[in-house]
Protein backbone atom coordinates (compact mmCIF):
# COMPACT_ATOMS: atom_id res chain seq x y z
CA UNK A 1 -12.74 2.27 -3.70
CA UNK A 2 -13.34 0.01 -6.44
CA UNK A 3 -11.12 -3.17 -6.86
CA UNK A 4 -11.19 -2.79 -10.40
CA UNK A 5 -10.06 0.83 -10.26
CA UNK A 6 -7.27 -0.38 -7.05
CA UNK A 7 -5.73 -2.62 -9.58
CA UNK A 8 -5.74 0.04 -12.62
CA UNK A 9 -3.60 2.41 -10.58
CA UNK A 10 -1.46 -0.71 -8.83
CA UNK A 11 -1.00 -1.82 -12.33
CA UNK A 12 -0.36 2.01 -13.72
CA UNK A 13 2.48 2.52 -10.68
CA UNK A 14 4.30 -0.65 -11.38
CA UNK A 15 4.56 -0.17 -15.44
CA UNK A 16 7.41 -0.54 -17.27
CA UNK A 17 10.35 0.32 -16.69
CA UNK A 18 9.98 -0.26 -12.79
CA UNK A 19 8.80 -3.80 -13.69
CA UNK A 20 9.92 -6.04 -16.87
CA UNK A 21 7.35 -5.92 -19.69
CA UNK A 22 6.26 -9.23 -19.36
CA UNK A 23 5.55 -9.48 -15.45
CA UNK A 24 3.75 -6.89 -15.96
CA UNK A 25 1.62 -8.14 -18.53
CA UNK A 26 1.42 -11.40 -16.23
CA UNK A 27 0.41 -9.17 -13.06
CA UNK A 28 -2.38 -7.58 -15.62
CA UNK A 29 -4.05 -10.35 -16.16
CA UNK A 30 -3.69 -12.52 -12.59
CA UNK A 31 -5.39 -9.20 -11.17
CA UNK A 32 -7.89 -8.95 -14.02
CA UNK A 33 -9.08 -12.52 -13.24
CA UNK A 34 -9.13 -11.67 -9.74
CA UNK A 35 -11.59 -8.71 -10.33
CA UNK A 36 -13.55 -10.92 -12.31
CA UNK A 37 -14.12 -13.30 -9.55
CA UNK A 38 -14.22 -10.47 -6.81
CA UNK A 39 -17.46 -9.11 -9.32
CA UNK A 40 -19.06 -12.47 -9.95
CA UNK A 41 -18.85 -14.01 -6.01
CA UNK A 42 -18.29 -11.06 -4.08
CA UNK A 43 -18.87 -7.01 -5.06
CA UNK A 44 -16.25 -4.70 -6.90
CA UNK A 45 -14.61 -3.41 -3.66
CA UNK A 46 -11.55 -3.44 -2.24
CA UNK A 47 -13.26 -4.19 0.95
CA UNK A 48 -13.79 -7.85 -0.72
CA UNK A 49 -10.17 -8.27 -1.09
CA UNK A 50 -9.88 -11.02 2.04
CA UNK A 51 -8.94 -14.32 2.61
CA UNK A 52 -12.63 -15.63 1.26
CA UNK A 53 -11.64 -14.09 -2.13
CA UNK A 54 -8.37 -15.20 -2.29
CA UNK A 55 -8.67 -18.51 -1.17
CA UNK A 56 -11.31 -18.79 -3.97
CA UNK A 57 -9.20 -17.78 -6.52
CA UNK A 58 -6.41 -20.24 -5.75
CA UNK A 59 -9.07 -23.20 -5.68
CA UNK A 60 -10.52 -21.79 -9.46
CA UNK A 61 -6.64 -21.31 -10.39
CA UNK A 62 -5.57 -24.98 -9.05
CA UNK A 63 -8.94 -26.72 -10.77
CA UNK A 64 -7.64 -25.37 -13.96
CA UNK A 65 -3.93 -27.82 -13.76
CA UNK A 66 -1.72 -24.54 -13.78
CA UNK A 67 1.67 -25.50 -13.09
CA UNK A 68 3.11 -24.56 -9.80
CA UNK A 69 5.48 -22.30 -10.64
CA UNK A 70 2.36 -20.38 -12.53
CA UNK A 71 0.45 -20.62 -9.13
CA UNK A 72 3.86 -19.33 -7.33
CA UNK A 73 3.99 -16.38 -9.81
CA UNK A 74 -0.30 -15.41 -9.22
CA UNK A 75 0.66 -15.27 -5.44
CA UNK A 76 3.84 -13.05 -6.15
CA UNK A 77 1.25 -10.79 -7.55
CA UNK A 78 -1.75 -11.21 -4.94
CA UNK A 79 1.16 -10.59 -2.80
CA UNK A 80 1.90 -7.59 -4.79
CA UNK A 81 -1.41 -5.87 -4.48
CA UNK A 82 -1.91 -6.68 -1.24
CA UNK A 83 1.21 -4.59 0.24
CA UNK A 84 0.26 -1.77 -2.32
CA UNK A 85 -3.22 -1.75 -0.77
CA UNK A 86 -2.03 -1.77 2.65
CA UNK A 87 0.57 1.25 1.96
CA UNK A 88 -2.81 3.15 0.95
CA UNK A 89 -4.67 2.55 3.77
CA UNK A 90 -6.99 1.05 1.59
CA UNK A 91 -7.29 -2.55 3.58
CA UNK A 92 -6.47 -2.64 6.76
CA UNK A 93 -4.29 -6.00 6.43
CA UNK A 94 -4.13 -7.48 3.17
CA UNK A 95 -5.51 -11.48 2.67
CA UNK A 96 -2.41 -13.97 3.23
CA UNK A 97 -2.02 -15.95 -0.50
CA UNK A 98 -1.43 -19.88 0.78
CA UNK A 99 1.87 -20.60 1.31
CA UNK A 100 4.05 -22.57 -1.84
CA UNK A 101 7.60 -23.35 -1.93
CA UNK A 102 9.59 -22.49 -4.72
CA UNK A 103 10.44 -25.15 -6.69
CA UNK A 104 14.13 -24.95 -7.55
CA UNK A 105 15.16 -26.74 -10.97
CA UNK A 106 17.82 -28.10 -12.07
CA UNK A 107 19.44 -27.65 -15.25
CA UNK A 108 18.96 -28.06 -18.50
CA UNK A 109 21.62 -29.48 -20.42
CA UNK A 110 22.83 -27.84 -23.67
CA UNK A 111 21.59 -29.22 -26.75
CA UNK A 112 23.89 -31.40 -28.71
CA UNK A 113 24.39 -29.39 -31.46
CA UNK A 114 25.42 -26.78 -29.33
CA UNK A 115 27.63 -28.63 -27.18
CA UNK A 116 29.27 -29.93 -30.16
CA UNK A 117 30.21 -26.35 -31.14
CA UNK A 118 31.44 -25.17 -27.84
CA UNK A 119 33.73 -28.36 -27.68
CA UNK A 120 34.84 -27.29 -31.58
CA UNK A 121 36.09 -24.41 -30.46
CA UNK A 122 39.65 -23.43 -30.32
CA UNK A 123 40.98 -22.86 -26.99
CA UNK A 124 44.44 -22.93 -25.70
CA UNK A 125 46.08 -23.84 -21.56
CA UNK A 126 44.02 -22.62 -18.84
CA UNK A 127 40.50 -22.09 -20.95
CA UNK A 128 40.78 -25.28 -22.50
CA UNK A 129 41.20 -26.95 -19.21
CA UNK A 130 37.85 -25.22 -17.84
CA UNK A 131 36.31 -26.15 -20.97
C-alpha cells in the first residue's frame, strides 16, 4: 500500500469528532511532511515507514528550531500511525519515534488587569477567604 494513501484513511478514521479539530489538522500535516520525505529519500510505501525514515524526519524537524513540545506532539502522531498501521497488518512493527520527555510547565500568572478584577469582586466568609 501506498504511504500516502495509509495516511489518507489513518487521517479519514481519526476525523472529527473522534479527535479535536485542531489535532487533527496538526496530525494532517506532521503526516503530510512525512510522506513528503518518505517520496523524496525513500519510495511511497508503507514498507518505507522504519526507523531510517523516521529518524530522518526528526533530524529535518529538529534542524528547523521547532520547539519541543512541537517535536513531542509530531511523535504523538508518528506514534499514532504507527499503531494504526500495525492494527492493519500493514507493517509488521511500526518504527520507534526517539524518546522525549514531556516538559511540564508551570503556570502562568493572571494578567494584572484581570487579577485586579477578581480581587474587585464582592465576596463574603468562606469564598472570600479562598479568594
Amino acid at each position: 500500500m501506498l504511504l500516502s494513501t495509509a495516511v489518507e484513511k489513518f487521517l479519514e478514521e481519526i476525523s472529527p469528532p473522534v479527535v479535536a479539530k485542531e489535532t487533527h489538522a496538526a496530525y494532517k500535516s506532521d503526516l503530510m511532511f512525512l510522506v513528503a520525505l518518505a517520496k523524496v529519500d525513500f519510495t511511497d510505501n508503507v514498507v518505507d515507514f522504519t526507523d531510517e525514515l523516521v529518524a530522518l524526519y526528526f533530524r529535518k524537524l529538529k534542524a528547523k528550531g521547532l520547539a519541543h513540545m512541537t517535536l513531542y506532539r509530531h511523535r504523538s502522531a508518528i506514534n499514532q500511525f504507527g499503531k494504526w498501521l500495525l492494527m492493519r497488518r500493514l507493517v509488521p512493527l511500526p518504527p520507534a519515534p526517539p524518546r522525549m520527555r514531556k516538559i511540564r510547565t508551570l503556570p502562568r500568572p493572571l494578567a494584572s488587569d484581570v487579577q485586579d478584577r477578581l480581587l474587585a469582586l464582592p465576596l463574603l466568609g468562606r469564598d472570600r477567604v479562598i479568594r
